[in-house]
Protein backbone atom coordinates (compact mmCIF):
# COMPACT_ATOMS: atom_id res chain seq x y z
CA UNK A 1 -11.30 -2.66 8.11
CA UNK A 2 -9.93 -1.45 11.46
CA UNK A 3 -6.22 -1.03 11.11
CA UNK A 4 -3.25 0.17 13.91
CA UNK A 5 -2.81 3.36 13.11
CA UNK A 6 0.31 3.29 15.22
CA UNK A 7 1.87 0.92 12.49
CA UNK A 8 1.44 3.24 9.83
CA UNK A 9 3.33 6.78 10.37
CA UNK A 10 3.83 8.94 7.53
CA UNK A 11 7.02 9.02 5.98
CA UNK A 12 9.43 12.10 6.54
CA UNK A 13 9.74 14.03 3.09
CA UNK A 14 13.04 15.36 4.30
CA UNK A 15 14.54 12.58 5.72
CA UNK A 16 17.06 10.93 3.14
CA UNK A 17 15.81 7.68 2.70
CA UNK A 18 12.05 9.43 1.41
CA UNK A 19 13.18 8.55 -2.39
CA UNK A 20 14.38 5.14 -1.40
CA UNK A 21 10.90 3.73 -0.50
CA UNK A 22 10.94 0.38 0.26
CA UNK A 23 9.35 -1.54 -2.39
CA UNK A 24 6.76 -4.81 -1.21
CA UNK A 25 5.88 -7.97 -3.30
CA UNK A 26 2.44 -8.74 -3.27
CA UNK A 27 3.10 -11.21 -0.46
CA UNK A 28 4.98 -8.39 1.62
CA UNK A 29 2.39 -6.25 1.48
CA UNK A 30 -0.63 -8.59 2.23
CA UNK A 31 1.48 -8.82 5.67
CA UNK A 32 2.16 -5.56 5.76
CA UNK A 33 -1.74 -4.78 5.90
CA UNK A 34 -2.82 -7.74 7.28
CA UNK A 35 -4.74 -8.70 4.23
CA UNK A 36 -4.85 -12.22 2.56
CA UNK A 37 -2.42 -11.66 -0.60
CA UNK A 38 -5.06 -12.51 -3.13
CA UNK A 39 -7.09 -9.33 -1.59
CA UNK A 40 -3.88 -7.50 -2.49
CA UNK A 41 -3.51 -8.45 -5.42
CA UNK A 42 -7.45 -8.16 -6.38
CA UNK A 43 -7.81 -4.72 -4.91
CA UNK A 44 -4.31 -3.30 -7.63
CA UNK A 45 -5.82 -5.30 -10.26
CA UNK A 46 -9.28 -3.69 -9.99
CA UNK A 47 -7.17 0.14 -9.18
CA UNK A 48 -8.79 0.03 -5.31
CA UNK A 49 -5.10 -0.45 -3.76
CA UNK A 50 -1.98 2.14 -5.03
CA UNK A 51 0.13 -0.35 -7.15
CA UNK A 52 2.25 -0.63 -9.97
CA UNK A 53 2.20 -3.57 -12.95
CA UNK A 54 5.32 -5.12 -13.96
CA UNK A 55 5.29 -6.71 -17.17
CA UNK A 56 3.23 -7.21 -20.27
CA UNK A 57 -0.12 -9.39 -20.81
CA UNK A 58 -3.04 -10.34 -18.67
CA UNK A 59 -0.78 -11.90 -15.42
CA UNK A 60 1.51 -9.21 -14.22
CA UNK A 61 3.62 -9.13 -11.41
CA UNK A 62 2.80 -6.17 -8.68
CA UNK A 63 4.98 -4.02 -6.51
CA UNK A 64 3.71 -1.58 -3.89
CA UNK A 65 5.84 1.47 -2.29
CA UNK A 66 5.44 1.61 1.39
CA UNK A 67 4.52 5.17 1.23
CA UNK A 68 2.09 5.04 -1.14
CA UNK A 69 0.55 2.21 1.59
CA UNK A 70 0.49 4.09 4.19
CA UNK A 71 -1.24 7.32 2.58
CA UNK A 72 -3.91 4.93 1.11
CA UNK A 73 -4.12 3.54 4.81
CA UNK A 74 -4.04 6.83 6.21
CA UNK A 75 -7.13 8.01 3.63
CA UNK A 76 -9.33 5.00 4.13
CA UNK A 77 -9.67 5.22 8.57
CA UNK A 78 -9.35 9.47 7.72
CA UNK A 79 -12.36 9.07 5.24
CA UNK A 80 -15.44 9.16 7.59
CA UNK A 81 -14.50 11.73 10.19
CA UNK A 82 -15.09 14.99 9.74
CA UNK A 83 -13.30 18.06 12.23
């Protein structure tokens, strides 16, 4: 996966809006990536993507925090260099 790193910039800690992460629908974040929304929603089911279940039983319904997308982003192009 080659993704625009220029898209994704780390959030500011100190800026006030930090604990107010945006939250994404599956669909929201497909686009987001640029993924097809059944990858999305795949890759949380099988723990590959950062994403949290809502709901009981076998179908739930996923949300993703912008933040935690762009880390996991950031950690999959960062993962095979070395300085």
């Amino acid at each position: 996966m080659n993704f625009n790193k220029s898209v994704f910039s780390a959030p500011d800690e100190h800026h006030p809006s930090y604990r107010r992460a945006p939250i994404l629908t599956p669909l929201s974040a497909a686009e987001y990536l640029g993924l097809d929304v059944r990858t999305v929603t795949r890759w949380a089911r099988k723990g590959y993507l950062p994403a949290h279940p809502l709901g009981p039983g076998k179908k739930k319904s996923w949300r993703f925090f912008v933040s935690e997308l762009v880390a996991w982003v950031e950690d999959k192009t960062n993962s095979g260099r070395s300085e």
